[in-house]
C-alpha atoms as a PDB file:
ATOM      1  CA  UNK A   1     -18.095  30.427   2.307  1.00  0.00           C
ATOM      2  CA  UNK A   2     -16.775  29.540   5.783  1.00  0.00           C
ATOM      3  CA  UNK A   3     -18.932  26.309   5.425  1.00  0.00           C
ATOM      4  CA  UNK A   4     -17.005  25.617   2.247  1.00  0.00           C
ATOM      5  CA  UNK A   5     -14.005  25.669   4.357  1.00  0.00           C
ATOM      6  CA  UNK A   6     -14.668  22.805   6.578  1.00  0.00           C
ATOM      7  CA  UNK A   7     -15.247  19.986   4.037  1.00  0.00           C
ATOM      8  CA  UNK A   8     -12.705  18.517   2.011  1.00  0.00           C
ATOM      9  CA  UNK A   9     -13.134  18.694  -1.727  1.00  0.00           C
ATOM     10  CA  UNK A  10     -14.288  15.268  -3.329  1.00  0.00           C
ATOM     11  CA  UNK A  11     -11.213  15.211  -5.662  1.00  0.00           C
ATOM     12  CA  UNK A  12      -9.109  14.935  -2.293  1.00  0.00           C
ATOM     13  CA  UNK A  13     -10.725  12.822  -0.894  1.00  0.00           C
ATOM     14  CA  UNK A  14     -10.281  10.947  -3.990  1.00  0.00           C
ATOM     15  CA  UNK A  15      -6.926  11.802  -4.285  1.00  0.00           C
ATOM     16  CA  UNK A  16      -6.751  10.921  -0.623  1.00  0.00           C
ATOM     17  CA  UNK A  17      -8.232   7.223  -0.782  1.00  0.00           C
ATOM     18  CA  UNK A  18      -6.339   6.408  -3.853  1.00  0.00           C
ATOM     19  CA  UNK A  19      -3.205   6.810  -1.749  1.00  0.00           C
ATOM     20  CA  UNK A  20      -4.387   4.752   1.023  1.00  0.00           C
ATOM     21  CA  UNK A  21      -5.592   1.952  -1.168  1.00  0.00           C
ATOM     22  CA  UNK A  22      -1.932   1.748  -3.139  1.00  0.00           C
ATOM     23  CA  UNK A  23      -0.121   1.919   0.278  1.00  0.00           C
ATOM     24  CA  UNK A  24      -1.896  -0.598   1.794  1.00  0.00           C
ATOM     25  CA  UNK A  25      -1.821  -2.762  -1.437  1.00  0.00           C
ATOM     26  CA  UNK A  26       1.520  -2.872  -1.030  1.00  0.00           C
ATOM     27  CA  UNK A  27       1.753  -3.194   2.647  1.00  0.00           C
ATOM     28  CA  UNK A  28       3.436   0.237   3.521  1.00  0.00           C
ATOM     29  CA  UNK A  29       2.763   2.086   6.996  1.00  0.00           C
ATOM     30  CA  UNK A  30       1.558   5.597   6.974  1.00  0.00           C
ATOM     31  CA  UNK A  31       5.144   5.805   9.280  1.00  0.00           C
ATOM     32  CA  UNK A  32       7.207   4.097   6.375  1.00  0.00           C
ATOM     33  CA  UNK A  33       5.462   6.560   3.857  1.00  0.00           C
ATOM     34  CA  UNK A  34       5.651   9.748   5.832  1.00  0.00           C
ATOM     35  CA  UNK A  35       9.289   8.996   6.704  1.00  0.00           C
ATOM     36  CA  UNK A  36      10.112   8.709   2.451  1.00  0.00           C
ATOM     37  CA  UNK A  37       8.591  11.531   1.919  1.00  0.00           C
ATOM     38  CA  UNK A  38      10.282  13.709   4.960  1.00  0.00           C
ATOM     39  CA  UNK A  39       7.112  14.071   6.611  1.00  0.00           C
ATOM     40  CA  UNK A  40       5.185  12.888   9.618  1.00  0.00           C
ATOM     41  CA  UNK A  41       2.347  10.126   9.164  1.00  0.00           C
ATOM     42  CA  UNK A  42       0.015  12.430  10.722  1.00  0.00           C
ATOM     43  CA  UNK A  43       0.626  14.334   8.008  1.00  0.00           C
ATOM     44  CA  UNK A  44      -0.340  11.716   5.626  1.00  0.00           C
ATOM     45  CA  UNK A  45      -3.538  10.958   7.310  1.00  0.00           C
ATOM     46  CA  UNK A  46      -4.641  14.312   6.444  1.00  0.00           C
ATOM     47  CA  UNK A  47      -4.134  13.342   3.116  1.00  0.00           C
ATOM     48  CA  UNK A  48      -5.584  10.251   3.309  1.00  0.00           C
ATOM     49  CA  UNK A  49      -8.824  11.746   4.562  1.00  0.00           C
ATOM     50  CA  UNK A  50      -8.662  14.285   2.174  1.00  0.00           C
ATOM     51  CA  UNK A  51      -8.653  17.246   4.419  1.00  0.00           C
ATOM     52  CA  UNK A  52      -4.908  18.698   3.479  1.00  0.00           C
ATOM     53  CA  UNK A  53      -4.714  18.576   0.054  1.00  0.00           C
ATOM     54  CA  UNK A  54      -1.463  17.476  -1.899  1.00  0.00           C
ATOM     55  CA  UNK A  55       0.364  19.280  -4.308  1.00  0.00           C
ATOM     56  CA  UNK A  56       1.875  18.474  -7.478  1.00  0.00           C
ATOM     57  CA  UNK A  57       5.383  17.817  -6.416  1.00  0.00           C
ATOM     58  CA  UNK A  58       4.701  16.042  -3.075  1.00  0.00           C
ATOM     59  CA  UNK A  59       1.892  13.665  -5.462  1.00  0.00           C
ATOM     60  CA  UNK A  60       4.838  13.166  -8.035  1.00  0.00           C
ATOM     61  CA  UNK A  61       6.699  11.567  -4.976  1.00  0.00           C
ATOM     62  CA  UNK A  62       4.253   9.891  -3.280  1.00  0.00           C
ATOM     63  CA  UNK A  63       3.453   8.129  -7.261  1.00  0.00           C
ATOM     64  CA  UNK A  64       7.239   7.391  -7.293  1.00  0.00           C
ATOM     65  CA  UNK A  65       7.517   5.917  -4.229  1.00  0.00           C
ATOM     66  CA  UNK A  66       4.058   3.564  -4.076  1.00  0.00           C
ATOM     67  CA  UNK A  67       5.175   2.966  -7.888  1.00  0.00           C
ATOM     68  CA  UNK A  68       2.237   4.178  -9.920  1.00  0.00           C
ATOM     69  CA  UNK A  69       1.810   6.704 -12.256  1.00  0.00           C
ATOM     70  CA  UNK A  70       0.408  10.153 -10.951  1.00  0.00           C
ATOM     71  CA  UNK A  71      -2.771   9.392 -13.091  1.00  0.00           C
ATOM     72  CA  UNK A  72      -3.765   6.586 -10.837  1.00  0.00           C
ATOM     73  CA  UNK A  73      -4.653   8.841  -7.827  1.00  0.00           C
ATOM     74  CA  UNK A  74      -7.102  10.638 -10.035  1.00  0.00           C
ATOM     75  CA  UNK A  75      -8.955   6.944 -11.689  1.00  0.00           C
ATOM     76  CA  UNK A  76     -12.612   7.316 -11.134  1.00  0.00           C
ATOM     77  CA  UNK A  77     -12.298  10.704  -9.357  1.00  0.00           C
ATOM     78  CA  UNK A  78     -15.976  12.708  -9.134  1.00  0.00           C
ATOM     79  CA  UNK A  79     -16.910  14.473 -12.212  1.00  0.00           C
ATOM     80  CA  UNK A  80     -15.293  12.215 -14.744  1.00  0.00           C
ATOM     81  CA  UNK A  81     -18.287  10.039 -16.037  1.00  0.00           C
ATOM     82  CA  UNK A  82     -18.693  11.483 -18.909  1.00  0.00           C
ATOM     83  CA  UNK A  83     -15.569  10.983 -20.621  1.00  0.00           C
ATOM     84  CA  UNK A  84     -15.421   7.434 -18.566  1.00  0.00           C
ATOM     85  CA  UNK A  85     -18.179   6.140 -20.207  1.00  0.00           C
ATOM     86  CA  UNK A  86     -19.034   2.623 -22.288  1.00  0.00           C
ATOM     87  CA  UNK A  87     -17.981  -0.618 -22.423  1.00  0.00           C
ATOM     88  CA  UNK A  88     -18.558  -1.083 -18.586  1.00  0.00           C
ATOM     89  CA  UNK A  89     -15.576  -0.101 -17.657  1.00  0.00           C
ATOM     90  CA  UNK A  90     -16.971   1.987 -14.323  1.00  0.00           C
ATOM     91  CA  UNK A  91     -18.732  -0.682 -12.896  1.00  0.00           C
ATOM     92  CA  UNK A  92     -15.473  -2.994 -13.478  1.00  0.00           C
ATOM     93  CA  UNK A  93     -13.011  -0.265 -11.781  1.00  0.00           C
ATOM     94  CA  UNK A  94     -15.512   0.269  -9.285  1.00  0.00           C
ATOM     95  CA  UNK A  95     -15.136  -3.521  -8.248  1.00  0.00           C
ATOM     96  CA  UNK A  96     -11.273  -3.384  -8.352  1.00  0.00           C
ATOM     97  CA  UNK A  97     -11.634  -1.030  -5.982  1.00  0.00           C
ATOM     98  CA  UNK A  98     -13.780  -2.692  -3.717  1.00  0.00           C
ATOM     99  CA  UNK A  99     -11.823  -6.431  -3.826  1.00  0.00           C
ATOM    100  CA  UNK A 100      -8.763  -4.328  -2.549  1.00  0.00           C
ATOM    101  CA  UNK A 101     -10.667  -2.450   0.187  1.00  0.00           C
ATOM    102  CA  UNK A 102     -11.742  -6.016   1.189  1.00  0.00           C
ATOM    103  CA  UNK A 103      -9.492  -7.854   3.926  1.00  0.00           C
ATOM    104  CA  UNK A 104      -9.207 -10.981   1.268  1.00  0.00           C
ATOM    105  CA  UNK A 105      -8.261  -8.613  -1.628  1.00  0.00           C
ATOM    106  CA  UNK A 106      -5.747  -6.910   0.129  1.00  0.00           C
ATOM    107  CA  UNK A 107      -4.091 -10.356   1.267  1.00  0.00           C
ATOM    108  CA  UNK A 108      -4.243 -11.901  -2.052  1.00  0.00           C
ATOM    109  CA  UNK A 109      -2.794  -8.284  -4.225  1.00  0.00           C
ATOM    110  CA  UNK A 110       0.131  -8.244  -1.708  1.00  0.00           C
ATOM    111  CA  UNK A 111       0.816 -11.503  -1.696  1.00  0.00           C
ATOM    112  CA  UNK A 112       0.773 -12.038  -5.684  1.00  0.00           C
ATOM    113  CA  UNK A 113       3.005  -8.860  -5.981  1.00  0.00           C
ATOM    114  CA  UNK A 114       5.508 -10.682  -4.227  1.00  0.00           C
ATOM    115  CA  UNK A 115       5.415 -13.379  -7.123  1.00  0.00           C
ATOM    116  CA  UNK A 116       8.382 -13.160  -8.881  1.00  0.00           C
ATOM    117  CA  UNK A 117       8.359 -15.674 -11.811  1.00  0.00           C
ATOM    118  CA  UNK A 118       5.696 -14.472 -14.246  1.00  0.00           C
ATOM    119  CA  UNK A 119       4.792 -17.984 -15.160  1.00  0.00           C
ATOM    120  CA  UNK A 120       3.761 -18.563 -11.690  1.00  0.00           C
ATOM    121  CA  UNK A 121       1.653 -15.557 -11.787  1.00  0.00           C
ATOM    122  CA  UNK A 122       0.133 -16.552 -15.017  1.00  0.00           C
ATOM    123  CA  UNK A 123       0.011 -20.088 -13.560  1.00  0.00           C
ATOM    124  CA  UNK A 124      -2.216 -18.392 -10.596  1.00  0.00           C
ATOM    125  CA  UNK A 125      -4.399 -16.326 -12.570  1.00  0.00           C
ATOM    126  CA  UNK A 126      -5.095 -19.553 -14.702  1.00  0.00           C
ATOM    127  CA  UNK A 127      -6.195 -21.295 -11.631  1.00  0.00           C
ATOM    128  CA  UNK A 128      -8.447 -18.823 -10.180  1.00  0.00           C
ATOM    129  CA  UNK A 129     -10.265 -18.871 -13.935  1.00  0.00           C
ATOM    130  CA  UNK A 130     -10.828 -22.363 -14.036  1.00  0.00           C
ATOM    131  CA  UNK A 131     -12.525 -21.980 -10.487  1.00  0.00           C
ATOM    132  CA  UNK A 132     -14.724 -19.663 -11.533  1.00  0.00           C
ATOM    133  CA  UNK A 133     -15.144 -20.351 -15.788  1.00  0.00           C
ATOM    134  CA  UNK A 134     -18.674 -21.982 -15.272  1.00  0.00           C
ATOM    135  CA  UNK A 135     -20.214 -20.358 -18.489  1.00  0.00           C
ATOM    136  CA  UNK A 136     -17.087 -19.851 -21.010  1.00  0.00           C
END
């Protein structure tokens, strides 16, 4: 049981990456983050590594503050599959996830958040399509 102890459980580690993927999507410091939340950023790199879990409160901040629901630290957590499945929607999330853990993802998600005219954005996303659109 003491063995049990000493690893993190996968759903904070989940919990845990999810947190550092929004914060650095939107270009926060562990610092700014911990400082918000009346914490230090050690602190916060515990929970980013998943070995202090969060509670319910401190997530319900943390969601407030990176602005995103509480139900996107827990998208794709272990041990959801099953009710996950069809229409290919794992792989797809799965390779969200990976563009914004890339160093080009990240770059191009903060920078398009900063967009403020929707047209633009639409104007961008219309772009990128035609770049890639070689079979529709």
């Amino acid at each position: 049981m003491a063995d049990n102890k000493k690893r993190p459980n996968p759903i904070d580690v989940h919990v845990g990456s999810r947190i550092r993927l929004r914060r650095n999507m939107i270009g926060m410091s562990q610092e700014k983050l911990g400082e918000l939340l009346g914490i230090t950023f050690q602190q916060i790199q515990k929970y980013e590594k998943g070995s202090n879990r969060v509670g319910a409160s401190r997530l319900q901040a943390i969601s407030s503050i990176l602005s995103v629901p509480v139900a996107f630290f827990f998208e794709d957590a272990p041990g959801q599959e099953p009710a996950q499945a069809g229409f290919g929607e794992e792989a797809s999330a799965n390779y969200v996830v990976d563009f914004l853990n890339s160093a080009e993802g990240l770059q191009l998600s903060r920078a398009f958040v900063r967009i403020g005219d929707p047209k633009v954005r639409r104007r961008i996303i219309d772009l990128v399509k035609s770049l890639v659109d070689d079979d529709n």
